[in-house]
C-alpha atoms as a PDB file:
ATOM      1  CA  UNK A   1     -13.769  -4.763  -5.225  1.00  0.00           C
ATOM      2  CA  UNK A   2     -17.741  -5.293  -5.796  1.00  0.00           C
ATOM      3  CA  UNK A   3     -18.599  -4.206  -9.522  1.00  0.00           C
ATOM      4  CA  UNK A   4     -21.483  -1.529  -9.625  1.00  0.00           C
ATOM      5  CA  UNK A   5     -23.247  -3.275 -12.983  1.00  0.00           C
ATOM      6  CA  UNK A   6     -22.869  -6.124 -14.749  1.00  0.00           C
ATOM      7  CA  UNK A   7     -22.661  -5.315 -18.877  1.00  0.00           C
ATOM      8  CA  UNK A   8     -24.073  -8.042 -21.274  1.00  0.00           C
ATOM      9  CA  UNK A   9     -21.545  -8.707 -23.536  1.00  0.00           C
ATOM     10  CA  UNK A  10     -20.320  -5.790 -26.248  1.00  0.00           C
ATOM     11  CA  UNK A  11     -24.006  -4.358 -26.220  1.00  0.00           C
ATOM     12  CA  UNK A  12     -25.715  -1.555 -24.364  1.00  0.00           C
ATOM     13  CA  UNK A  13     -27.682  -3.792 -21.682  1.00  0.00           C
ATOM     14  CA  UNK A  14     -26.821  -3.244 -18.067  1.00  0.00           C
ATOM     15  CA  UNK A  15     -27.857  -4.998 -14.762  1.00  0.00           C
ATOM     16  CA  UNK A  16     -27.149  -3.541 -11.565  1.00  0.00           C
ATOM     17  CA  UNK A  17     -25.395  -5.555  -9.196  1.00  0.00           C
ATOM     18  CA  UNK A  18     -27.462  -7.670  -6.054  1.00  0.00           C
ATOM     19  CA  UNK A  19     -26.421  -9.092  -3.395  1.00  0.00           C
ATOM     20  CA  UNK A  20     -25.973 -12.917  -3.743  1.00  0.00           C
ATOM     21  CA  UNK A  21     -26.782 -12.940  -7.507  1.00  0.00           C
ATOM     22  CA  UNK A  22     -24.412 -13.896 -10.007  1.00  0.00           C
ATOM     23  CA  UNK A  23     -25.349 -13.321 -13.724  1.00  0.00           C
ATOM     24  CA  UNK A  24     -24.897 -16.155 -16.182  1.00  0.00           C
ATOM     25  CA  UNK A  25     -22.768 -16.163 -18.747  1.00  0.00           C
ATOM     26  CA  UNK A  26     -22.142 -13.363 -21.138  1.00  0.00           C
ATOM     27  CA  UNK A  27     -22.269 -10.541 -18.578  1.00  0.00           C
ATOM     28  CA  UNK A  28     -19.100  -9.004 -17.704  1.00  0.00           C
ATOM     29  CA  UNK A  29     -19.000  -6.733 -14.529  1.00  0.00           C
ATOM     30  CA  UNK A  30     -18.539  -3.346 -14.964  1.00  0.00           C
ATOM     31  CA  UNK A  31     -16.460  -1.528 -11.578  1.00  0.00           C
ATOM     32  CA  UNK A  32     -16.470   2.322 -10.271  1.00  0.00           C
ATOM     33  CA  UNK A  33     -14.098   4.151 -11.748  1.00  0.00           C
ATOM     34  CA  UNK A  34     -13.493   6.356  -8.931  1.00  0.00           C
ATOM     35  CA  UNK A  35     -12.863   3.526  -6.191  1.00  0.00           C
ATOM     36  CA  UNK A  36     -10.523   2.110  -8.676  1.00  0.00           C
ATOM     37  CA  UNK A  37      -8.904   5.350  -8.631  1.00  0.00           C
ATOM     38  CA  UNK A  38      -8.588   5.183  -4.706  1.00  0.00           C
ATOM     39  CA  UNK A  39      -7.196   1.900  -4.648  1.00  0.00           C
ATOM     40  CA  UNK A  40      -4.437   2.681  -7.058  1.00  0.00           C
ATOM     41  CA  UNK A  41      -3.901   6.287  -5.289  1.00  0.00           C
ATOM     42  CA  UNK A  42      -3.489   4.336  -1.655  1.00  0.00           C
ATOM     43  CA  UNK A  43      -1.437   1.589  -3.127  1.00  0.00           C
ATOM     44  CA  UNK A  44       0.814   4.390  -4.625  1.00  0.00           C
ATOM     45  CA  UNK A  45       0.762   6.762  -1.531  1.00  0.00           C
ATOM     46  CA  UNK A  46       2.197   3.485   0.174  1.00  0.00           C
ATOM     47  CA  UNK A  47       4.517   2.471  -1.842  1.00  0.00           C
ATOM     48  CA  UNK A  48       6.329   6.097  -2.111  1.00  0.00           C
ATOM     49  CA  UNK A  49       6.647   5.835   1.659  1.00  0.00           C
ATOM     50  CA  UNK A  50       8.426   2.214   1.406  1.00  0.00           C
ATOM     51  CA  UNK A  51      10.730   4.005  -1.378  1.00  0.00           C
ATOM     52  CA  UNK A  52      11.176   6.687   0.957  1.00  0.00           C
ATOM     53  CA  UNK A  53      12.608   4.146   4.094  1.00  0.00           C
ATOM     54  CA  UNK A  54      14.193   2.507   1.533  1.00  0.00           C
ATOM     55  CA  UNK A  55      16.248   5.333   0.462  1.00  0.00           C
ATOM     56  CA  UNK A  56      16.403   6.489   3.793  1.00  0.00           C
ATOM     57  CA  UNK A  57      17.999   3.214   5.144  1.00  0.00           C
ATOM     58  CA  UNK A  58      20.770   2.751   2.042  1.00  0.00           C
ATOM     59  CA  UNK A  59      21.772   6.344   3.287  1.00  0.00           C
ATOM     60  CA  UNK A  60      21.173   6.052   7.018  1.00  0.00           C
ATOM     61  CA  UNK A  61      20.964   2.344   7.504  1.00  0.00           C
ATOM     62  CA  UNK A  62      23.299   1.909  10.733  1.00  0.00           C
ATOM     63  CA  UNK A  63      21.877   4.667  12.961  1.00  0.00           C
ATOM     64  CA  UNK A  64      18.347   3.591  13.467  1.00  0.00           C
ATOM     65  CA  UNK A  65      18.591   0.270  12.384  1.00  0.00           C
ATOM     66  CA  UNK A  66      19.884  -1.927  15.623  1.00  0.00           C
ATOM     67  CA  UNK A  67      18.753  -1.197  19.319  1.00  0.00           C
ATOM     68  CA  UNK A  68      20.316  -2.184  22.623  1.00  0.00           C
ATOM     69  CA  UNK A  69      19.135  -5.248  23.376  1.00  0.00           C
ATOM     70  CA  UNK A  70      19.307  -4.801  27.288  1.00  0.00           C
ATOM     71  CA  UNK A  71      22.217  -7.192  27.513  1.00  0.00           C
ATOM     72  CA  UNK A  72      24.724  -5.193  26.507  1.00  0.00           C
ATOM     73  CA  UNK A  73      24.555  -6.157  22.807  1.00  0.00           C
ATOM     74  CA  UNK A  74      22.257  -5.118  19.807  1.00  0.00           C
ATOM     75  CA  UNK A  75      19.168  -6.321  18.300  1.00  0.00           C
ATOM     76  CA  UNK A  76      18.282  -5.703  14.944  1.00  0.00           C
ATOM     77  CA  UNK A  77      14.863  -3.972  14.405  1.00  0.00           C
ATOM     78  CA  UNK A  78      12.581  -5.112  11.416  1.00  0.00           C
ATOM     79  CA  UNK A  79       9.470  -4.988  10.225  1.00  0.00           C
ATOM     80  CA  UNK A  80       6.869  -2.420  11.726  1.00  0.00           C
ATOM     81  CA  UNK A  81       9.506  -1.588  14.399  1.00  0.00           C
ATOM     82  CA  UNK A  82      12.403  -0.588  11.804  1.00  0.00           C
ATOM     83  CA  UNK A  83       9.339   1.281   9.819  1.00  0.00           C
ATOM     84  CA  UNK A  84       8.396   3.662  12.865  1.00  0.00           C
ATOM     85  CA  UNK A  85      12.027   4.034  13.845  1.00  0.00           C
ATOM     86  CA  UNK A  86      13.233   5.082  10.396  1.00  0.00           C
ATOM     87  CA  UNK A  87       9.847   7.293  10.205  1.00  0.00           C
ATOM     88  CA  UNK A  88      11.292   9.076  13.058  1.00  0.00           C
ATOM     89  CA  UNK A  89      14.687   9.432  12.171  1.00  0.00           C
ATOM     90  CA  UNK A  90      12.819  11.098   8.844  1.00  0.00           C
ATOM     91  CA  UNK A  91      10.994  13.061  10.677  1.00  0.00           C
ATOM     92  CA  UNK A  92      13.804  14.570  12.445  1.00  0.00           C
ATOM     93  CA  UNK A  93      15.244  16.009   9.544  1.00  0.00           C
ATOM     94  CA  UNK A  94      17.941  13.442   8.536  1.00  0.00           C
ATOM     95  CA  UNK A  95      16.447  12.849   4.768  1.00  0.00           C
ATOM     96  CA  UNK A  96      18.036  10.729   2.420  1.00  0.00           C
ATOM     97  CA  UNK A  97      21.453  12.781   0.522  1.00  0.00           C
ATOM     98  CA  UNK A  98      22.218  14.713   3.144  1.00  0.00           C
END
């Protein structure tokens, strides 16, 4: 994340932020509060969801985990395969406890 200002030390001077221009020493950069906020919120939305598999798959686990494999065997899924196909066994209605 690009800070917005740079703030000289503990006093009230500000400088606003340029392209390609790095203050010297003393000024610490100052950020946007509300993109911080954004960051955290997305980084939080996210890691809810992973909780959400997570709990999903201790419950669930065997159903959607493995595929057939096309030779008469199974293949386990992972990654952003075992994510969509645990995202649709939630959406189906087979939540976590029941």
């Amino acid at each position: 994340m690009k800070p917005v200002l740079y703030r000289y030390r503990d006093s009230e001077s500000v400088i606003k932020a340029m392209e390609g221009y790095t203050p010297p020493e003393g000024w610490e950069p100052l950020y946007d509060q509300a993109a911080i906020n954004d960051e955290v919120k997305a980084e939080r939305d996210a890691m809810l969801k992973d909780a959400e598999r997570y709990r999903w798959l201790r419950e669930h686990g065997d159903e959607s985990c493995t595929q057939k494999d096309g030779y008469g065997g199974q293949e386990l899924r992972t990654g952003e395969r075992l994510d969509s196909a645990i995202d649709a066994a939630i959406a189906k209605g087979w939540k976590a406890g029941l």
